[in-house]
Protein backbone atom coordinates (compact mmCIF):
# COMPACT_ATOMS: atom_id res chain seq x y z
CA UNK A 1 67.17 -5.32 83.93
CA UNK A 2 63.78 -5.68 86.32
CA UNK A 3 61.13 -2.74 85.18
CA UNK A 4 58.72 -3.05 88.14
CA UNK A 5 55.38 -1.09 87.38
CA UNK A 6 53.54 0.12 90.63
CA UNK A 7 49.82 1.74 90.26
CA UNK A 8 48.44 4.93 91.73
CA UNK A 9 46.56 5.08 95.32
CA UNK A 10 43.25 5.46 93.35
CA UNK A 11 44.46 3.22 90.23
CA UNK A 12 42.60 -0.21 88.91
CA UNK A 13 44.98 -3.37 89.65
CA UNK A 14 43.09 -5.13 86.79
CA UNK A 15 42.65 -2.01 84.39
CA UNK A 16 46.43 -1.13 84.44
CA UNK A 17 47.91 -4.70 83.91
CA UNK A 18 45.65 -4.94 81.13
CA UNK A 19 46.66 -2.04 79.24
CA UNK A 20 50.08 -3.13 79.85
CA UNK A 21 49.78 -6.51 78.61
CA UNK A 22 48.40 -4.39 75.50
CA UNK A 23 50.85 -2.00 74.83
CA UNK A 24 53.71 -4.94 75.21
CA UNK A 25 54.14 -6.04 71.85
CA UNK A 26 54.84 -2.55 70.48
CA UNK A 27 57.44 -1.89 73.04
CA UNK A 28 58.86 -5.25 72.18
CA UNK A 29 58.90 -4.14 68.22
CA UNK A 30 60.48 -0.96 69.21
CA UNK A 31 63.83 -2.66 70.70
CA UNK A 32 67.20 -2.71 69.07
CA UNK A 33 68.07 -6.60 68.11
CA UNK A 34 69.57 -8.86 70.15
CA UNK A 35 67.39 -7.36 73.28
CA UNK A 36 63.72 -9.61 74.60
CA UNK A 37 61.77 -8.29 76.99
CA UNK A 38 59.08 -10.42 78.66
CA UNK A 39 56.57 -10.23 81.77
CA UNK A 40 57.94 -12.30 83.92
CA UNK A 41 55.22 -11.67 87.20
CA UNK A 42 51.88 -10.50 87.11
CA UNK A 43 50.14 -10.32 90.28
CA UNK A 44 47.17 -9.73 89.17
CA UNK A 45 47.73 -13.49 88.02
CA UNK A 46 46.15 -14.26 91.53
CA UNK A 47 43.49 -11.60 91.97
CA UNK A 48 41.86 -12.88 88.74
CA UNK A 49 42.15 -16.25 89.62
CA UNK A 50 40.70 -15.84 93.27
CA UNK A 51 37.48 -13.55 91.77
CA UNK A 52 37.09 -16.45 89.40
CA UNK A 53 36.28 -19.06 92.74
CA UNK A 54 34.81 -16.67 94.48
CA UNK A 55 32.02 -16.02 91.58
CA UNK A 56 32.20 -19.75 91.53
CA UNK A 57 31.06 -20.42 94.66
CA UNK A 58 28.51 -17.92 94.05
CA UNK A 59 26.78 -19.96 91.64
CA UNK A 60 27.41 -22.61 93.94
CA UNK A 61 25.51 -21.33 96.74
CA UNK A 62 22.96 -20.07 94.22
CA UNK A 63 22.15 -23.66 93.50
CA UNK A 64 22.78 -25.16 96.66
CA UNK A 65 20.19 -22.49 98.44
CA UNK A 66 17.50 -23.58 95.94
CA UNK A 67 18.12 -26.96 96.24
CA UNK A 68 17.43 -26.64 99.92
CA UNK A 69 14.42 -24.35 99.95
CA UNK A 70 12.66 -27.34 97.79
CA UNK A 71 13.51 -29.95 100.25
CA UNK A 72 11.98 -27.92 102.49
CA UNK A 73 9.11 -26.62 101.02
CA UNK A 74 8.33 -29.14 98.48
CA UNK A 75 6.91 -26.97 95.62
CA UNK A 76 7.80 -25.68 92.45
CA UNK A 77 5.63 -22.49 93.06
CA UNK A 78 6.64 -21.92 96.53
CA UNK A 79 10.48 -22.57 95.15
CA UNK A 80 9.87 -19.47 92.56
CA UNK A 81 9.70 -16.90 95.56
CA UNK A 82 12.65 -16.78 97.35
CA UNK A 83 14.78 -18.08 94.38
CA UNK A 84 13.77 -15.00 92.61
CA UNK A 85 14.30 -13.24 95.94
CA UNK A 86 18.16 -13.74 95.51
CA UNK A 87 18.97 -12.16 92.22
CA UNK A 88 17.23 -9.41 93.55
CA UNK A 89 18.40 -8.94 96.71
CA UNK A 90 21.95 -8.89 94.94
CA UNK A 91 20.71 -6.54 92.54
CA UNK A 92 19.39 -4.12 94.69
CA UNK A 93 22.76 -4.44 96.71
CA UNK A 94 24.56 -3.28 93.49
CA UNK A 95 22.78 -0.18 93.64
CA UNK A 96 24.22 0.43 96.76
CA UNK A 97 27.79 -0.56 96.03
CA UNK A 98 27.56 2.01 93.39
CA UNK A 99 25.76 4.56 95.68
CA UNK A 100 28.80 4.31 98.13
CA UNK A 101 31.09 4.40 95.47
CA UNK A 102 32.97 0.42 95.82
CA UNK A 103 33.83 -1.72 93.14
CA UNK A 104 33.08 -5.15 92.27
CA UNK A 105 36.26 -6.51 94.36
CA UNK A 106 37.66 -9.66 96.29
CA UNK A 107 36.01 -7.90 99.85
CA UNK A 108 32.70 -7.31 97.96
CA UNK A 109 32.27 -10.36 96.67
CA UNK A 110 32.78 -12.34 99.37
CA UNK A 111 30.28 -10.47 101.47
CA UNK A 112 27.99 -11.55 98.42
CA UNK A 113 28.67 -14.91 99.00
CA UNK A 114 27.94 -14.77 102.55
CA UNK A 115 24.54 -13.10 101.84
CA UNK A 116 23.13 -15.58 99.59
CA UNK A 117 22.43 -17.31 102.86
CA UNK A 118 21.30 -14.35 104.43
CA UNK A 119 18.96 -12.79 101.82
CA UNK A 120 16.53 -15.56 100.99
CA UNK A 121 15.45 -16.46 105.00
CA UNK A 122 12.93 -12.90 105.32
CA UNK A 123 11.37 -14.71 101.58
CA UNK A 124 11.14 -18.09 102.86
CA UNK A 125 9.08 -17.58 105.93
CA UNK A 126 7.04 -14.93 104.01
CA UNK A 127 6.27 -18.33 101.87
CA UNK A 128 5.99 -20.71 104.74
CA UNK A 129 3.27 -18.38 106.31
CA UNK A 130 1.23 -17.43 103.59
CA UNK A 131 0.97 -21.56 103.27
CA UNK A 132 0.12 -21.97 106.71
CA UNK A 133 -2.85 -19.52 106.13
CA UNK A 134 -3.97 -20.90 102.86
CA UNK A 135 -4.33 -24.61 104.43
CA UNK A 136 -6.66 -22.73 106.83
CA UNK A 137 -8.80 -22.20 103.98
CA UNK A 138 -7.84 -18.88 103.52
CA UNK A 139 -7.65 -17.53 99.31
CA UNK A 140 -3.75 -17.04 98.00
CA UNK A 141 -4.40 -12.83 97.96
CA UNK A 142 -6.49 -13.03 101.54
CA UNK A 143 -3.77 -15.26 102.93
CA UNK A 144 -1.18 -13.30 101.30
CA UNK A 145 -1.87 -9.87 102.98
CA UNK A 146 -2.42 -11.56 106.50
CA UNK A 147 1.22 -13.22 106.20
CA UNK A 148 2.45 -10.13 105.51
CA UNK A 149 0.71 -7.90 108.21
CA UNK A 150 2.29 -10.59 110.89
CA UNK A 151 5.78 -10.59 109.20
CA UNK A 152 6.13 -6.81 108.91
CA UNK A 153 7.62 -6.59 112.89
CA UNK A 154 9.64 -9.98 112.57
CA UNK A 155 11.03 -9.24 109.31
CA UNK A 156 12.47 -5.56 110.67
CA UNK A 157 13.82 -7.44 114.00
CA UNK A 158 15.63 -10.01 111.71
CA UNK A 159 17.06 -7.27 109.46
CA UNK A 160 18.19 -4.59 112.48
CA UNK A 161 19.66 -7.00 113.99
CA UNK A 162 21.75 -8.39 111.03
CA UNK A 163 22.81 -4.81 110.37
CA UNK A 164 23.27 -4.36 113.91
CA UNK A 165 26.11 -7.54 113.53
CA UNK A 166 28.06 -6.03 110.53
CA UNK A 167 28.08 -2.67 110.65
CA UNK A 168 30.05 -1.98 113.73
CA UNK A 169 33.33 -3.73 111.17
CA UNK A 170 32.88 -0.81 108.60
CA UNK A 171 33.64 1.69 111.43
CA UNK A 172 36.54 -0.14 112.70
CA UNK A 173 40.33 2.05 112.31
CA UNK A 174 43.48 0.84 111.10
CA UNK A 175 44.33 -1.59 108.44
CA UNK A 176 41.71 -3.94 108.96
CA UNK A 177 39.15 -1.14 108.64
CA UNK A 178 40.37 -0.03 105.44
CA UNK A 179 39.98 -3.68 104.09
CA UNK A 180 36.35 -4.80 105.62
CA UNK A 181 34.67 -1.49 105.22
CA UNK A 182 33.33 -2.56 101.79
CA UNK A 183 32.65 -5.77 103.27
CA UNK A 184 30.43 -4.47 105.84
CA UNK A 185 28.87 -2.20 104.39
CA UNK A 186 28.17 -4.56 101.28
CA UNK A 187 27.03 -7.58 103.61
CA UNK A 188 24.32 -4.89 105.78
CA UNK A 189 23.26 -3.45 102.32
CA UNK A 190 21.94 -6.96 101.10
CA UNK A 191 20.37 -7.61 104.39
CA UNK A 192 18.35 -4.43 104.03
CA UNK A 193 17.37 -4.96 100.54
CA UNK A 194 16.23 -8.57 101.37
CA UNK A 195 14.18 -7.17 103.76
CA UNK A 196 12.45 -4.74 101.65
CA UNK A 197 11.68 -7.21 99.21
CA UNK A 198 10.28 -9.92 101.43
CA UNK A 199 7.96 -7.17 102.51
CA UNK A 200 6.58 -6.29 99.01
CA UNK A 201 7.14 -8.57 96.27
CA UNK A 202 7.53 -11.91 98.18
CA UNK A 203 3.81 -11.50 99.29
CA UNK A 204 2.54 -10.37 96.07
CA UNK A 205 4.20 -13.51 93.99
CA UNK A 206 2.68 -15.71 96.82
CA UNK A 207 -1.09 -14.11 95.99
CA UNK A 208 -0.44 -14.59 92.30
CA UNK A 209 1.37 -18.06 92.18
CA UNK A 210 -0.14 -20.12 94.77
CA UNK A 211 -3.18 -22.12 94.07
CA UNK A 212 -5.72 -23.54 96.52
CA UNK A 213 -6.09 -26.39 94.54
CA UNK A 214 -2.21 -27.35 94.37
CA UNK A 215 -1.73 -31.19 95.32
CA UNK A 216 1.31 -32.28 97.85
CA UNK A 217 3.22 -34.77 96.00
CA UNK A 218 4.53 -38.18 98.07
CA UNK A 219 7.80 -36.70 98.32
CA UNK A 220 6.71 -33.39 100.22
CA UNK A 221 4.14 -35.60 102.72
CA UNK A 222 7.39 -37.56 103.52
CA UNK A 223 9.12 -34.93 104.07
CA UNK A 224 6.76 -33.48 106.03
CA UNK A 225 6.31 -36.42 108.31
CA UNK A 226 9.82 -36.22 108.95
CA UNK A 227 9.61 -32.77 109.96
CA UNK A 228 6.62 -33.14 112.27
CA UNK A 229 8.87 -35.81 114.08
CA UNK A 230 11.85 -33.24 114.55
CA UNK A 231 9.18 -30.37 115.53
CA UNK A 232 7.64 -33.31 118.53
CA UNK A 233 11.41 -33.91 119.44
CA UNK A 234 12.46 -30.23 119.65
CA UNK A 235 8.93 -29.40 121.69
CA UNK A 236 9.69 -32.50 124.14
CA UNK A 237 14.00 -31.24 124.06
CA UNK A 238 12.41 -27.80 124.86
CA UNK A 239 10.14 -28.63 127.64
CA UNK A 240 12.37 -30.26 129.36
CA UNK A 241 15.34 -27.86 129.05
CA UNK A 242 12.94 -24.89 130.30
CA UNK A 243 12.28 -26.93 133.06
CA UNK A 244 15.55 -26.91 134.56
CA UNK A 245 17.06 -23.23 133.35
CA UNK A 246 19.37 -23.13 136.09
CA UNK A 247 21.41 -25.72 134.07
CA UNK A 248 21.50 -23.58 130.92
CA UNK A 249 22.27 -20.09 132.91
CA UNK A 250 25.35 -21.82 134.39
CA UNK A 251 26.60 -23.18 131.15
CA UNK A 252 25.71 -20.28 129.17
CA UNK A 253 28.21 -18.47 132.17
CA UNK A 254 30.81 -21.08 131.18
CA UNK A 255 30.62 -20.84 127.59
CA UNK A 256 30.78 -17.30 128.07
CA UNK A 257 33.96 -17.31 130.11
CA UNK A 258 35.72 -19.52 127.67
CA UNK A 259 34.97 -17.10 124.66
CA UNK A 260 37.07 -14.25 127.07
CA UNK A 261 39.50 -17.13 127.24
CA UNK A 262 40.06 -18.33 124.04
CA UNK A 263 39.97 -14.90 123.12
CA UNK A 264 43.22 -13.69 125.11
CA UNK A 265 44.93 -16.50 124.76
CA UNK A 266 44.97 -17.29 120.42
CA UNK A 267 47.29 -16.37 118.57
CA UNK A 268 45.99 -12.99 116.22
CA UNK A 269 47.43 -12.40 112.87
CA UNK A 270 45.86 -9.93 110.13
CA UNK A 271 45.18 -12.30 106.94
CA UNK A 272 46.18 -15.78 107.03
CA UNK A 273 49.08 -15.91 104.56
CA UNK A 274 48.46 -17.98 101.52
CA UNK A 275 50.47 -18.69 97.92
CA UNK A 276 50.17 -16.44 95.62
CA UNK A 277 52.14 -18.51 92.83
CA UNK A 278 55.58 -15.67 93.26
């Protein structure tokens, strides 16, 4: 005899397999001899196992995104900003989950994931400006307040038009509506909240941390040299593209037409279906 157990419209997945899982042994006590009774699927089996990798790669990207911002900026202090930046970018975003009412879910997660990249760019050129202006001979507080006062309109393009990209899912109908709502909503909240912080307490770390006096170690001036040969290649790439824009209108047209292309003629599916270990 199958018992299958099927939770309410507004009911937690998790929350009611684990109270079942609880009250299991006392209904096994409570049956006449000879009978067992076992669980023989869970599907929440998969749901904890995919919000296990997805907080996984979390971490991952955590690291990975720190890892990267050194490379690029070569310093422990100028690490500290945007690193710190994340946490409470994501933080802030939790406010808003709750203000909107979602839950900590596979949709949410995910858009967390995705704005771990997102969150710590508005921080990192806060950092990368405030250094320009300090090797000018600027102080860390003067320099600090001028990187800001340039950043302010940059930093609200960058974050309108992230918004701008996501939020137009969250008002989508249907099915697929229903499922990337939290998504979107999630994704544009972190974008906003990064914004808000590289515009307050990325510039006041940078006017408390830096110091004039900080020394570029070997590693940095390499990578720096390596960079000012990209930036000479990418001027000379540039030049020479602007120079002959008819060329990049006519395969910016093309490009253009294959997206409608591609478009009509792949094949469109919901989800991509996957095992879920039935």
């Amino acid at each position: 005899v199958f018992i299958g157990i099927k939770v309410a419209p507004d009911a937690n997945l998790l929350d009611v397999a684990k109270r079942i899982r609880n009250t299991f042994p006392d209904i096994q006590k409570q049956l006449p001899s000879g009978l067992n009774a076992k669980i023989v699927f869970d599907s929440t089996d998969f749901i904890n196992t995919s919000i296990e990798e997805v907080v996984k790669t979390l971490l991952e990207a955590l690291i990975i995104v720190t890892l990267v911002i050194y490379l690029f900026l070569g310093s422990y202090r100028a690490v500290a900003v945007p690193v710190l930046a994340m946490p409470l970018s994501l933080i802030g975003t939790f406010f808003m989950m709750q203000a909107l009412g979602y839950s900590i879910n596979l949709l949410t997660l995910l858009a967390l994931v995705l704005a771990i990249g997102l969150v710590v760019d508005d921080a990192i050129i806060v950092v990368e400006n405030v250094d320009r202006h300090m090797k000018e001979g600027k102080s860390p507080l003067e320099a600090s307040l001028i990187a800001a006062r340039e950043l302010g309109n940059p930093i609200l393009a960058m974050t309108v038009v992230l918004i701008a990209v996501y939020i137009p899912i969250g008002f989508q109908g249907g099915l697929t509506g229903a499922l990337f709502t939290e998504f979107a909503f999630t994704l544009a909240g972190a974008v906003a909240v990064s914004g808000v912080v590289a515009l307050t307490l990325s510039p006041m770390m940078c006017s408390q941390i830096f110091s004039q006096e900080e020394e570029m170690s070997p590693f940095v001036k390499k990578i720096d040299a390596v960079f000012e040969r990209v930036r000479h290649s990418y001027q000379e790439t540039l030049r020479d593209l602007l120079s002959t824009w008819q060329v990049i209108i006519v395969m910016g047209a093309l490009l253009l037409g294959g997206v409608v292309y591609l478009y009509a003629t792949a094949r469109a599916e919901l989800a991509p279906t996957e095992d879920q270990g039935i």
